[in-house]
C-alpha atoms as a PDB file:
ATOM      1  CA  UNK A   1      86.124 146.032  70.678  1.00  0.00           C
ATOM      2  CA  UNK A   2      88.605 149.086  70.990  1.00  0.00           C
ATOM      3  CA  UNK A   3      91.526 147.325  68.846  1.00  0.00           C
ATOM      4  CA  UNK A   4      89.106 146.487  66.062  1.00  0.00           C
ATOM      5  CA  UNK A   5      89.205 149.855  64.964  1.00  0.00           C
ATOM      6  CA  UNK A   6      92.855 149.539  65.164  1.00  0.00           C
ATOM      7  CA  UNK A   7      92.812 146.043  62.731  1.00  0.00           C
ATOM      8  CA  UNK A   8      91.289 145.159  60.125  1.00  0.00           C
ATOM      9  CA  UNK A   9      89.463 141.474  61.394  1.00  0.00           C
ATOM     10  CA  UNK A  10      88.524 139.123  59.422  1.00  0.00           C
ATOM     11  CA  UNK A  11      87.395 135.391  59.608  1.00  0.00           C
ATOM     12  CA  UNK A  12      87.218 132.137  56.867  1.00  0.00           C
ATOM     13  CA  UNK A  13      84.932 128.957  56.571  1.00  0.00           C
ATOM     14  CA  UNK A  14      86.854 126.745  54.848  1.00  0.00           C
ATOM     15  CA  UNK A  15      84.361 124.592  54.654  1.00  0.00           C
ATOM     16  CA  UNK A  16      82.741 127.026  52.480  1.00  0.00           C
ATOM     17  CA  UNK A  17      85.784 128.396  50.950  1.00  0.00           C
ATOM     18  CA  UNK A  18      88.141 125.453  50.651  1.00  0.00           C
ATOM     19  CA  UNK A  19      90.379 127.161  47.939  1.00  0.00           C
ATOM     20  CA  UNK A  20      91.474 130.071  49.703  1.00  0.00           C
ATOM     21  CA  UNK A  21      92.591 128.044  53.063  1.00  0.00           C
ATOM     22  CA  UNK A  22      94.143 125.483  50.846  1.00  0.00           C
ATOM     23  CA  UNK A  23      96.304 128.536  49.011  1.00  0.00           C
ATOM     24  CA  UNK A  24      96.961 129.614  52.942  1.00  0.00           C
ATOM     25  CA  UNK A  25      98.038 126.326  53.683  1.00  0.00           C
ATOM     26  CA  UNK A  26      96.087 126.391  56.687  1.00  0.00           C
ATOM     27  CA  UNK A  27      96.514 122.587  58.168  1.00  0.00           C
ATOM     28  CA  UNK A  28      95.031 123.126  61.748  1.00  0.00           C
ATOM     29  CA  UNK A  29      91.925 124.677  63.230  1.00  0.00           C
ATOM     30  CA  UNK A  30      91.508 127.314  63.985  1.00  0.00           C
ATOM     31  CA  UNK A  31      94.190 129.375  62.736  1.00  0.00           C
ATOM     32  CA  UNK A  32      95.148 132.828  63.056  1.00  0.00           C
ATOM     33  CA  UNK A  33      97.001 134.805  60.305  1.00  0.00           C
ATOM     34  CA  UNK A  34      98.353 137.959  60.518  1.00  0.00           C
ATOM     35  CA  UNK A  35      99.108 139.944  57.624  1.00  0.00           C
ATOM     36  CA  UNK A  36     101.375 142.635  58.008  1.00  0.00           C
ATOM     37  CA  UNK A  37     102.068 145.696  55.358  1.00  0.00           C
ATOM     38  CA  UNK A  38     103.506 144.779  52.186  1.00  0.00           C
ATOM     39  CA  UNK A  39     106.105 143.232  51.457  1.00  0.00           C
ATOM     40  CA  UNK A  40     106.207 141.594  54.585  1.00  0.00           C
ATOM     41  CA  UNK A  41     104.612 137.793  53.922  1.00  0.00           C
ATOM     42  CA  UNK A  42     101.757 136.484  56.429  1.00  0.00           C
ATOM     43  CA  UNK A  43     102.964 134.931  59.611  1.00  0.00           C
ATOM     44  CA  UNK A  44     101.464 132.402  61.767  1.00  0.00           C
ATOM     45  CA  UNK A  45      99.896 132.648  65.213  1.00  0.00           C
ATOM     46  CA  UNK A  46     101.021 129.950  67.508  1.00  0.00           C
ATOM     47  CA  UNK A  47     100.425 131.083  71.140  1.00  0.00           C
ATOM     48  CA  UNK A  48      97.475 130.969  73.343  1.00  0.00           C
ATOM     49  CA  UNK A  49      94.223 131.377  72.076  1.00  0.00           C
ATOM     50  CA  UNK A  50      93.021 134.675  73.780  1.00  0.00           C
ATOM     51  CA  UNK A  51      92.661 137.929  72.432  1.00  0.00           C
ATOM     52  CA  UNK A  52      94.774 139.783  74.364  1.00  0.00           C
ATOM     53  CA  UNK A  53      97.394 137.559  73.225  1.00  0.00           C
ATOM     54  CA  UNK A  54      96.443 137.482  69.380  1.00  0.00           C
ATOM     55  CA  UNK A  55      96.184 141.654  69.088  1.00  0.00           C
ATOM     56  CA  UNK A  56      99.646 141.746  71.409  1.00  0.00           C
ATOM     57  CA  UNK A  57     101.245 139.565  68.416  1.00  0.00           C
ATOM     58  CA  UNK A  58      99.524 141.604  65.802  1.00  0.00           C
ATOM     59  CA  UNK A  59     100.959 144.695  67.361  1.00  0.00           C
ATOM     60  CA  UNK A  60     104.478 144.102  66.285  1.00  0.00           C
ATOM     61  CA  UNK A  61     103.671 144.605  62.576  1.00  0.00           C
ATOM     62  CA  UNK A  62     101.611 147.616  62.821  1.00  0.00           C
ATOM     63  CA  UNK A  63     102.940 150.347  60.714  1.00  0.00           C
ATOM     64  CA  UNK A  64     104.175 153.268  62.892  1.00  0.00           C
ATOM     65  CA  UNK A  65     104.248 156.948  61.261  1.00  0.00           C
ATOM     66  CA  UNK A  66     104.690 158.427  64.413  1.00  0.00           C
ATOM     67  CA  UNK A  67     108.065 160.705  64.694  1.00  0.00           C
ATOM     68  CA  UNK A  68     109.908 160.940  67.620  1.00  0.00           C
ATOM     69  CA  UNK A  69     110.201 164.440  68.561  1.00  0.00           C
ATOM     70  CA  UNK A  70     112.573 166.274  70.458  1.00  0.00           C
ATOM     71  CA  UNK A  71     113.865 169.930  70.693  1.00  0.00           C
ATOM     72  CA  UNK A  72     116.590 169.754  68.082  1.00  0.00           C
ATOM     73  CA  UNK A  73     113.827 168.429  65.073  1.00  0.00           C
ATOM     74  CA  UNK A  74     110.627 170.452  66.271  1.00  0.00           C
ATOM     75  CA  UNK A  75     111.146 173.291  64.645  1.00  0.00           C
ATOM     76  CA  UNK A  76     111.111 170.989  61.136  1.00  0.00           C
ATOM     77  CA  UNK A  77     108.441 169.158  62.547  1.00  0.00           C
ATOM     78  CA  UNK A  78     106.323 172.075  62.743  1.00  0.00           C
ATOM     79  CA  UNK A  79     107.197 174.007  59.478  1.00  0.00           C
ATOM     80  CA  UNK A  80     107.017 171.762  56.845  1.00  0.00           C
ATOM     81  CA  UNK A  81     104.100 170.907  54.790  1.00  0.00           C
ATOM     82  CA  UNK A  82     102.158 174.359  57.029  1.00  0.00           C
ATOM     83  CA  UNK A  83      99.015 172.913  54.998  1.00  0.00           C
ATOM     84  CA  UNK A  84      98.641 169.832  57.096  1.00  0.00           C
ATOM     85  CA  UNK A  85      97.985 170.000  60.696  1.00  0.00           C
ATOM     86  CA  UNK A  86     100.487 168.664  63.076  1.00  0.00           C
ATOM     87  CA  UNK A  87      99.177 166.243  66.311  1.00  0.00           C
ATOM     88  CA  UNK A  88     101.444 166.105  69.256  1.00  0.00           C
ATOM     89  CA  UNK A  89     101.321 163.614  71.921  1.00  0.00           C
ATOM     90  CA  UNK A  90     102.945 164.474  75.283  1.00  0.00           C
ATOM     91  CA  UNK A  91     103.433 160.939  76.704  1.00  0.00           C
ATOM     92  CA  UNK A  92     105.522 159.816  79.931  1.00  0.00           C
ATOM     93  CA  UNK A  93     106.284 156.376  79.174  1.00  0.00           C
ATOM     94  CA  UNK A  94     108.358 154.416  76.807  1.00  0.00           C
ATOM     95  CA  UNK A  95     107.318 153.358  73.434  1.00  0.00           C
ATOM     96  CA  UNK A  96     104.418 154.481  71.088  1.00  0.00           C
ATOM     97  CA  UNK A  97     100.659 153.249  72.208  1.00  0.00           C
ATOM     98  CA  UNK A  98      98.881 151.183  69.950  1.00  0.00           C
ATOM     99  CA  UNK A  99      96.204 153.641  69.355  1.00  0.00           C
ATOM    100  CA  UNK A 100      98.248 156.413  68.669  1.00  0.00           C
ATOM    101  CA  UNK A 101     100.009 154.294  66.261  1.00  0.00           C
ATOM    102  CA  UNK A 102      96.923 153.390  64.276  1.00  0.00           C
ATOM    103  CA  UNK A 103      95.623 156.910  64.404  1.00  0.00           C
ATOM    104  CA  UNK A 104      98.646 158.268  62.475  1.00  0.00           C
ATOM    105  CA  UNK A 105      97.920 155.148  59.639  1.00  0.00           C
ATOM    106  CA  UNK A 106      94.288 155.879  59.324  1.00  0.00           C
ATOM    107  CA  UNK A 107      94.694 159.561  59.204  1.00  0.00           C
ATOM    108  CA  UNK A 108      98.359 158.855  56.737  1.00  0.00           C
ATOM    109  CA  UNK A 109      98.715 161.748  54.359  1.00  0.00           C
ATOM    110  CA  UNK A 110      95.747 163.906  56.398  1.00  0.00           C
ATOM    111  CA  UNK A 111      97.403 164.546  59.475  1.00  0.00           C
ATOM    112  CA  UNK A 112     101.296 164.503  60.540  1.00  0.00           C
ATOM    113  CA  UNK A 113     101.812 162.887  63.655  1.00  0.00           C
ATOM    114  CA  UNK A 114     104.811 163.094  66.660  1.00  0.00           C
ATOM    115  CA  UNK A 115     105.327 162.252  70.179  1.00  0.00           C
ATOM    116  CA  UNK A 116     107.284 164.214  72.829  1.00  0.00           C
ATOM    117  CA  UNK A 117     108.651 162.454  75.709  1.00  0.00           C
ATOM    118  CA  UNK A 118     108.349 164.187  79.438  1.00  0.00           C
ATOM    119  CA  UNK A 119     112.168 164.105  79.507  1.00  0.00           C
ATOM    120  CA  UNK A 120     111.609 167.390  76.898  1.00  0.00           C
ATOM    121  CA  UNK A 121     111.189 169.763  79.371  1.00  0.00           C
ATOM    122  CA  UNK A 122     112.230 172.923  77.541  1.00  0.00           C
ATOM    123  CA  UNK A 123     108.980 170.922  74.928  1.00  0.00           C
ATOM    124  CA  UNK A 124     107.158 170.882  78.022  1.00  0.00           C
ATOM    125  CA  UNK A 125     107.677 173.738  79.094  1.00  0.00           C
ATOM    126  CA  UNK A 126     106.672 175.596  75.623  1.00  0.00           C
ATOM    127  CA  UNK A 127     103.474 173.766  75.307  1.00  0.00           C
ATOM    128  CA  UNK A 128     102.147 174.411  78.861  1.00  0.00           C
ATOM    129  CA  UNK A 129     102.064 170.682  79.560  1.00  0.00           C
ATOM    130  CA  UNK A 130     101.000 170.114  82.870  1.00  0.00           C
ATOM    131  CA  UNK A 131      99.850 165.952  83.239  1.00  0.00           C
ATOM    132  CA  UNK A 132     100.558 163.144  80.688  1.00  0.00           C
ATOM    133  CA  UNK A 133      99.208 162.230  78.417  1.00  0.00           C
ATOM    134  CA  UNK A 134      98.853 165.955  76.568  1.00  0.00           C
ATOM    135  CA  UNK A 135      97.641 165.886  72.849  1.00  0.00           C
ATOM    136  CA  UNK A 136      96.776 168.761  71.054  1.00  0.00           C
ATOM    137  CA  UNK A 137      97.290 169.917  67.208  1.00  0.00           C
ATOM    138  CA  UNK A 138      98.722 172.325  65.713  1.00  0.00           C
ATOM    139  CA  UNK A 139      97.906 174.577  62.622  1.00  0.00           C
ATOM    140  CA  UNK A 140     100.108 177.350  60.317  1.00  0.00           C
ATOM    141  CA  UNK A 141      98.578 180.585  61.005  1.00  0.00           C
ATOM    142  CA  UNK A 142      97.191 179.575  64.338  1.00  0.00           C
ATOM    143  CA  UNK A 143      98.504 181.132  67.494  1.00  0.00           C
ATOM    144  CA  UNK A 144      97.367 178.833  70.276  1.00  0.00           C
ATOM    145  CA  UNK A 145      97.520 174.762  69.272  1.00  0.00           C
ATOM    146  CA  UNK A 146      94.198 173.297  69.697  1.00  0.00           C
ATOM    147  CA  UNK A 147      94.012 170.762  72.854  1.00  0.00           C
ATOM    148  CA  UNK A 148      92.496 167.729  73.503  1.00  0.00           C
ATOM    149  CA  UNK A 149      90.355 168.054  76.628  1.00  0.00           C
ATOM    150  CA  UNK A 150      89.178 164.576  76.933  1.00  0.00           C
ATOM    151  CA  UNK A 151      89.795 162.456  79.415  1.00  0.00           C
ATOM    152  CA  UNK A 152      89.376 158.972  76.891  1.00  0.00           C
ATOM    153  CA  UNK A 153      92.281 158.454  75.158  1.00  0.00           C
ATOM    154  CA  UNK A 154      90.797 155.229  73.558  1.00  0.00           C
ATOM    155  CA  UNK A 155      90.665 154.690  69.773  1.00  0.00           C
ATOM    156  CA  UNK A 156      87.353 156.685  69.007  1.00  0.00           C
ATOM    157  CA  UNK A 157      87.233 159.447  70.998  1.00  0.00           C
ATOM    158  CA  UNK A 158      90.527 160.418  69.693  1.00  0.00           C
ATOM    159  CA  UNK A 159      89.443 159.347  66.199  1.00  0.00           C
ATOM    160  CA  UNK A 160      86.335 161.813  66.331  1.00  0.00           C
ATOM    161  CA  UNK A 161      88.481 165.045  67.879  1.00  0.00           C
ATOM    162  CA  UNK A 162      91.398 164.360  64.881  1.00  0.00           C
ATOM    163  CA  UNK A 163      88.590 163.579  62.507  1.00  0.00           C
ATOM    164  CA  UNK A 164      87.370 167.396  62.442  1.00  0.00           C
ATOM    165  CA  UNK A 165      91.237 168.675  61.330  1.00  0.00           C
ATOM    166  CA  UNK A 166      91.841 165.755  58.493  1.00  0.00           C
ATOM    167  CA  UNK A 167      88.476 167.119  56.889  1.00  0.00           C
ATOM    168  CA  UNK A 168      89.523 170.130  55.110  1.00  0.00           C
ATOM    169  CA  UNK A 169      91.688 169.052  52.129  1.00  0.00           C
ATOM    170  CA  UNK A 170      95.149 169.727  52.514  1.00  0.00           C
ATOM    171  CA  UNK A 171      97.030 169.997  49.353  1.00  0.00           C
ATOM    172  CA  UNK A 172     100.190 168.898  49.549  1.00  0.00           C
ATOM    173  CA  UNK A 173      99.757 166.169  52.776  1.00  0.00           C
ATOM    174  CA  UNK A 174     102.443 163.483  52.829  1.00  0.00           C
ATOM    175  CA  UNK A 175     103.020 160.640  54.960  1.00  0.00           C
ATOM    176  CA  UNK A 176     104.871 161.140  58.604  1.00  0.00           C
ATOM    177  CA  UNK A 177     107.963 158.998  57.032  1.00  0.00           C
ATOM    178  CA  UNK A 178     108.046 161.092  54.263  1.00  0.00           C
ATOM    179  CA  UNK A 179     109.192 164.111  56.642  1.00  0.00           C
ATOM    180  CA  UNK A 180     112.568 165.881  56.759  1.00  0.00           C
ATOM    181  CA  UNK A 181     112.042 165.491  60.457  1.00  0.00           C
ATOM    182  CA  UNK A 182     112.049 161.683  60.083  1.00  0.00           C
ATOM    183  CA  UNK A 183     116.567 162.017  59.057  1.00  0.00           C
ATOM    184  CA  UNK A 184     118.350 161.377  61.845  1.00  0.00           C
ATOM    185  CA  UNK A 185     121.081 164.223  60.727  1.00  0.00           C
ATOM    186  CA  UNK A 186     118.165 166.781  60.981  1.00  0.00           C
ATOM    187  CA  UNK A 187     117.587 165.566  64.926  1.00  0.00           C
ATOM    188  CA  UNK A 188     121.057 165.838  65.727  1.00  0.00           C
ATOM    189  CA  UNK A 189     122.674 168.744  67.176  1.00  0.00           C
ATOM    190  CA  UNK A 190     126.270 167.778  65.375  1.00  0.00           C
ATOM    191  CA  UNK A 191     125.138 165.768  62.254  1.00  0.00           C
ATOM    192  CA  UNK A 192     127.657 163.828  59.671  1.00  0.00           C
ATOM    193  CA  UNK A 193     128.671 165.641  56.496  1.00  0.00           C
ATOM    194  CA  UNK A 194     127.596 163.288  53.916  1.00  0.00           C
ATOM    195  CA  UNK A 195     126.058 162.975  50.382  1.00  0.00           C
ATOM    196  CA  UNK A 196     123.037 162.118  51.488  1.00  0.00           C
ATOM    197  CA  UNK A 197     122.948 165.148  54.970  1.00  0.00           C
ATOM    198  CA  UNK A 198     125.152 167.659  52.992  1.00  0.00           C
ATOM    199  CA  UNK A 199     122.180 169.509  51.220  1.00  0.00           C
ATOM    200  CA  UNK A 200     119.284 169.967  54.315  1.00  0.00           C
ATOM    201  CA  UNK A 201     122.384 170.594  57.837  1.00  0.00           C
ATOM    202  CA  UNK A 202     124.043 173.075  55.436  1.00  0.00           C
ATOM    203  CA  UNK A 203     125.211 173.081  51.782  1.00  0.00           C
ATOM    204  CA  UNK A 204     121.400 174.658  50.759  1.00  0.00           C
ATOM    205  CA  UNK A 205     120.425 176.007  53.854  1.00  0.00           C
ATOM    206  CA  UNK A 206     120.746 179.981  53.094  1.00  0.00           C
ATOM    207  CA  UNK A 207     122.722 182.052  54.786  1.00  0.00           C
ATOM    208  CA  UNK A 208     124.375 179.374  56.283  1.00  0.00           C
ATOM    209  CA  UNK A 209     127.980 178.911  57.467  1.00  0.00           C
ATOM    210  CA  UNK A 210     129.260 174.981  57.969  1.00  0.00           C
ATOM    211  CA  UNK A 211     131.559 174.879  61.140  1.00  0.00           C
ATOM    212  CA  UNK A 212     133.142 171.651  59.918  1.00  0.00           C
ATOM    213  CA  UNK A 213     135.262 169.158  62.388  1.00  0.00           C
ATOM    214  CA  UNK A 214     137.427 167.265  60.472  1.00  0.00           C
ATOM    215  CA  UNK A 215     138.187 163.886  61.713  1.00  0.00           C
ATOM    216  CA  UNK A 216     140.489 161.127  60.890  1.00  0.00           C
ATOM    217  CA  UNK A 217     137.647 158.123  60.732  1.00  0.00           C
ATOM    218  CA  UNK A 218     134.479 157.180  61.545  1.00  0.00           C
ATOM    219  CA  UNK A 219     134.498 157.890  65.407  1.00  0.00           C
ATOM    220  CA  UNK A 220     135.018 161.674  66.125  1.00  0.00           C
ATOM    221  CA  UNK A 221     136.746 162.704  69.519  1.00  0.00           C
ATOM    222  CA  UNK A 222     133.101 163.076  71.768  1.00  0.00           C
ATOM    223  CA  UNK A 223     135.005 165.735  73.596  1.00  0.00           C
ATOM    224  CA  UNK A 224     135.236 167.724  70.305  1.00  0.00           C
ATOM    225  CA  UNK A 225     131.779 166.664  69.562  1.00  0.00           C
ATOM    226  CA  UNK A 226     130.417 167.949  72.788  1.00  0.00           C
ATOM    227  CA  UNK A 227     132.405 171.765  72.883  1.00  0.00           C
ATOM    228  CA  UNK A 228     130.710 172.014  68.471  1.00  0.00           C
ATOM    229  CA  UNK A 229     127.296 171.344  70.719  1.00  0.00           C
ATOM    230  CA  UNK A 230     127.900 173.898  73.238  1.00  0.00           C
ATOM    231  CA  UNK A 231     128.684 176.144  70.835  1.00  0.00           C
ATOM    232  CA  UNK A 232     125.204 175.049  68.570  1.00  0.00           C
ATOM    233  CA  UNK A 233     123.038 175.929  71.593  1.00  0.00           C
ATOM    234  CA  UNK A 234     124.943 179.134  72.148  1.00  0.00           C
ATOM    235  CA  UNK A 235     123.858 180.406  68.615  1.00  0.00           C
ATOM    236  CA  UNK A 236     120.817 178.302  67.031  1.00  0.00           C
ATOM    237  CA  UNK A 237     118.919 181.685  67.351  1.00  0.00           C
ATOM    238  CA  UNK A 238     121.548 183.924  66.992  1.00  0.00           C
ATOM    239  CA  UNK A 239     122.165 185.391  63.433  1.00  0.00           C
ATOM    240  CA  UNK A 240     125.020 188.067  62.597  1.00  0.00           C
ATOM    241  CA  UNK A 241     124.442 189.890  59.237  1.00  0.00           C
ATOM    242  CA  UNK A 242     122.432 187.476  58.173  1.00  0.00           C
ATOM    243  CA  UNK A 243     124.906 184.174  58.798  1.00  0.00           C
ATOM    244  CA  UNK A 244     123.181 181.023  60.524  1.00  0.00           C
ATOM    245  CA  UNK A 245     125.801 179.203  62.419  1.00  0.00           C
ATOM    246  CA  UNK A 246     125.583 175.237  61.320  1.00  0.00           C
ATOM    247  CA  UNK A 247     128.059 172.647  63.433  1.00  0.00           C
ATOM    248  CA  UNK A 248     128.924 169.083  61.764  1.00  0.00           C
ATOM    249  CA  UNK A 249     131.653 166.328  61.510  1.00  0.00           C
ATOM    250  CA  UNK A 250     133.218 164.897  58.450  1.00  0.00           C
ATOM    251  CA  UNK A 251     135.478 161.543  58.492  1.00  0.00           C
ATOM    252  CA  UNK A 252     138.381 162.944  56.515  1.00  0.00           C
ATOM    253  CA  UNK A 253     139.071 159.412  55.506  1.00  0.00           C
ATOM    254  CA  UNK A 254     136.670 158.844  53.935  1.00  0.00           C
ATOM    255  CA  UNK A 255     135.797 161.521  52.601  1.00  0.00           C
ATOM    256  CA  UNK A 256     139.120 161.938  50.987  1.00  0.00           C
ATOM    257  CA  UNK A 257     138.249 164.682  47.994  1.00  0.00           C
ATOM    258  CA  UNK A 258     136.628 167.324  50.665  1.00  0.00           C
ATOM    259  CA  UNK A 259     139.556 166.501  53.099  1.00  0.00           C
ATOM    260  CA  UNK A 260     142.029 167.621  50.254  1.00  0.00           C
ATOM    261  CA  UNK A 261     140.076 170.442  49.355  1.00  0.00           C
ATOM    262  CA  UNK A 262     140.139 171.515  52.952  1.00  0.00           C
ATOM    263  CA  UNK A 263     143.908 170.720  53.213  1.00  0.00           C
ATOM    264  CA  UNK A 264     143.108 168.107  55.885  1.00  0.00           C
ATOM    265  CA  UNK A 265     146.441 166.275  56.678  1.00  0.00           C
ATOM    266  CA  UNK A 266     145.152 163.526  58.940  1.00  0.00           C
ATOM    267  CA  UNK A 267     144.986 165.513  62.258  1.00  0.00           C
ATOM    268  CA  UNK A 268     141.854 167.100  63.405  1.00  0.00           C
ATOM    269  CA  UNK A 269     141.138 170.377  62.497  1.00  0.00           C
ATOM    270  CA  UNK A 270     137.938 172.634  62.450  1.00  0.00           C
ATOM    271  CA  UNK A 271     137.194 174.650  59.100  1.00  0.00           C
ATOM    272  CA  UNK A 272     134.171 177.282  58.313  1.00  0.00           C
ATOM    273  CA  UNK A 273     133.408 176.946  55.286  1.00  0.00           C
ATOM    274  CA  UNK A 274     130.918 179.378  52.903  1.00  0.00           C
ATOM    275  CA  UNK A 275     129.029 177.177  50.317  1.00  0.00           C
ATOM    276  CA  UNK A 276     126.941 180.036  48.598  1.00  0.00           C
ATOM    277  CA  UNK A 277     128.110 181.401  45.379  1.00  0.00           C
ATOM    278  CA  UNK A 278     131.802 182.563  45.969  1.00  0.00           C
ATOM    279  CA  UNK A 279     132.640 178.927  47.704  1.00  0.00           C
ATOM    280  CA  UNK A 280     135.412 179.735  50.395  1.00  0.00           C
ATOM    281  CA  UNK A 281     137.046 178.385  53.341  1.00  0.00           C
ATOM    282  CA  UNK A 282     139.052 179.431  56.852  1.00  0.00           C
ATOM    283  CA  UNK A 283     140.853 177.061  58.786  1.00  0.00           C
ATOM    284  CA  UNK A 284     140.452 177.722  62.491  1.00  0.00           C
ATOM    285  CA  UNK A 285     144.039 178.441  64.220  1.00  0.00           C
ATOM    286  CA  UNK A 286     143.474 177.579  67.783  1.00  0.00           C
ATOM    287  CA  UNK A 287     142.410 175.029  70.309  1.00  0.00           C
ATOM    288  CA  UNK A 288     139.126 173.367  69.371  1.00  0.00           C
ATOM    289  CA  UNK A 289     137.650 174.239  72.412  1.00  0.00           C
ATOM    290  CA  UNK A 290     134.571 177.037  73.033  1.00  0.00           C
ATOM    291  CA  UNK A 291     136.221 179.926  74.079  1.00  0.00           C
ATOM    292  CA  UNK A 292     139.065 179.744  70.752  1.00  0.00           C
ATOM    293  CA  UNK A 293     136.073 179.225  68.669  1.00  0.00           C
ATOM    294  CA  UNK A 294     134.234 181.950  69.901  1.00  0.00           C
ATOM    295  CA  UNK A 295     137.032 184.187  68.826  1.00  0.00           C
ATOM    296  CA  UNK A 296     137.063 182.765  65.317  1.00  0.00           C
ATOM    297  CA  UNK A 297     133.398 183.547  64.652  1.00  0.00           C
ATOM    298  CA  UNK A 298     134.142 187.404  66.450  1.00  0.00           C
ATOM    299  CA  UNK A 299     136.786 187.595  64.007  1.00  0.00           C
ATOM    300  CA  UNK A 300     134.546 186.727  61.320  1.00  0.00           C
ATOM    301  CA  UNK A 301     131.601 188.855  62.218  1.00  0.00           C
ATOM    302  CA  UNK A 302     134.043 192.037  62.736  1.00  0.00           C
ATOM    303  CA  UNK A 303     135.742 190.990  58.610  1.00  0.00           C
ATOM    304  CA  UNK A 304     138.972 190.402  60.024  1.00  0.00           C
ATOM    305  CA  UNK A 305     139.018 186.505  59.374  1.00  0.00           C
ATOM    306  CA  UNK A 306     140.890 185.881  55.722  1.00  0.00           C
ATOM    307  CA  UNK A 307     138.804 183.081  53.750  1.00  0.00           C
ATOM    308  CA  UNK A 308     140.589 181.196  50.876  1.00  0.00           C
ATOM    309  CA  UNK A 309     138.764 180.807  47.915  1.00  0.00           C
ATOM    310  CA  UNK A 310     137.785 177.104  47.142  1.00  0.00           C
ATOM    311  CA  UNK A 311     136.633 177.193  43.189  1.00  0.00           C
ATOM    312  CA  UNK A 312     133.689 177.379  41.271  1.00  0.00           C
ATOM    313  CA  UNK A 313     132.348 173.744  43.060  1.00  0.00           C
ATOM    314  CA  UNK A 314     132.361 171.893  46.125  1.00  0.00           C
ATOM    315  CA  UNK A 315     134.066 168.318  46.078  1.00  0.00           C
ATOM    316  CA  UNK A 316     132.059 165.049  45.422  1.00  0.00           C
ATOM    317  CA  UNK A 317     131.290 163.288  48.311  1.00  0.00           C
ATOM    318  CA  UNK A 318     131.534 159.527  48.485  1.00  0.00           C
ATOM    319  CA  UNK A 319     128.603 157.393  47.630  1.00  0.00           C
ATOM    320  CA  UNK A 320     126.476 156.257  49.839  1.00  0.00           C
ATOM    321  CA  UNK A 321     124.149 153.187  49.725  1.00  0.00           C
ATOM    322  CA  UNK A 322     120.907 153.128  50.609  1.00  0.00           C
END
């Protein structure tokens, strides 16, 4: 049975082993049990007795360390941890399948694991993908990634091609969750300024510049949002003496301490700040539109933009729970 590679199945006499189905509290026969990851406690099984039905139910508690990729978090996807091999699955419907879900736990910590949806086209595009479903892996140092040429995409066959890539010990191998890729703020195009996204969309990112818009609140003006975007794809590969252009938000309210700092006064403005070691900080004069930002950064790049120093630290962002 396909999904039995997928589950661990298992079966009880209690007849034979009346302790254990009394510590169940199994009261009916026969009775199905599922047992999810920990800490999740094991739940009950009361629909039709079929097996379709039984693995269906199962399947909600399967542990997924599948990443959802997309153009703005490939890059990450891809780089980090170069010692373990990366498997991409080029899919054209919604959701995760089963088996590629219990690939990426039996292969946890071996092999990282993403899918790319067919609405990726530039993805698409870059990988040569020509019919769905497309999986092929990819390896540091490799030029071409290595592709699947099977026409079974059922547990073992896929089990067998991955199996020859999680052999080789890779040092270093975490778990898909684990994965820088796996922060929402490193997917987005214009992430939150926060404690906990501060450090990887800017703050230790070298040779970075933050293009901050400063908002009064949680919801920033989408408008805003979308010209900072515009202005991210115009430069994500672009570098000018050695300055990577990085785009973000920051609720000025709540973030009271940075929106002193950056003599925020409760209407929106956009700032660039320079976190490296000589901390400093421009306030854009303008419209916050593409074309007055544009001349900001020119000003910049030519040294004719005055920065204000900002002291020897950067303000303390507010707390954040887990």
């Amino acid at each position: 049975m396909e999904k039995a590679r997928i589950f661990r199945i298992g079966s009880c006499d209690c007849d034979e082993s009346e302790k254990i189905c009394q510590k169940e509290q199994v009261q009916k026969y026969p009775t199905f049990k599922i047992y999810p990851p920990y800490p999740i406690p094991a739940v009950d099984y009361d629909g039709p007795l079929n097996t379709q039905e039984i693995l269906k139910f199962a399947s909600k508690y399967l542990h997924n360390n599948v990443i959802e990729i997309t153009e703005s978090n490939i890059q990450t996807f891809i780089t980090e941890n170069p010692s373990v091999p990366k498997v991409l699955l080029f899919h054209e419907k919604k959701g995760t399948p089963l088996v590629y879900k219990g690939l990426s736990v039996e292969f946890e910590k071996k092999l990282t694991f993403g899918i790319i949806r067919k609405e990726e086209q530039n993805l698409v595009d870059r990988y040569n993908v020509k019919k769905f479903p497309k999986l092929i892996v990819v390896k540091a140092n490799e030029k071409k990634p290595f592709e699947y040429k099977g026409e079974d995409f059922k547990f073992k066959a896929l089990f067998e091609f991955l199996n020859v890539f999680s052999e080789v010990f890779v040092p270093g191998g975490g778990s898909s969750q684990d994965s820088q890729a796996t922060k929402e703020w490193m997917t987005q195009l214009v992430p939150q300024l926060n404690q906990k996204s501060a450090n990887d969309i800017c703050l230790k990112v070298e040779g970075a510049l933050c293009v901050i818009y400063i908002n009064n609140g949680n919801n920033p003006d989408n408008s805003k949002v979308d010209e900072l975007k515009s202005l991210h794809n115009m430069y994500q590969s672009k570098i000018d003496r050695g300055t990577i252009y990085k785009f973000m938000w920051l609720d000025g309210q709540k973030e009271q301490k940075w929106a002193e700092a950056l003599g925020f006064k409760g209407e929106p403005r956009l700032v660039f700040l320079n976190p490296g070691k000589r901390k400093r900080y421009l306030v854009h004069d303008g419209e916050i539109n593409v074309k007055s930002i544009k001349s900001t950064i020119e000003k910049i790049v030519g040294g004719d933009a005055k920065f204000q120093n900002l002291g020897n630290s950067l303000p303390e962002f507010t707390i954040m729970k887990d």
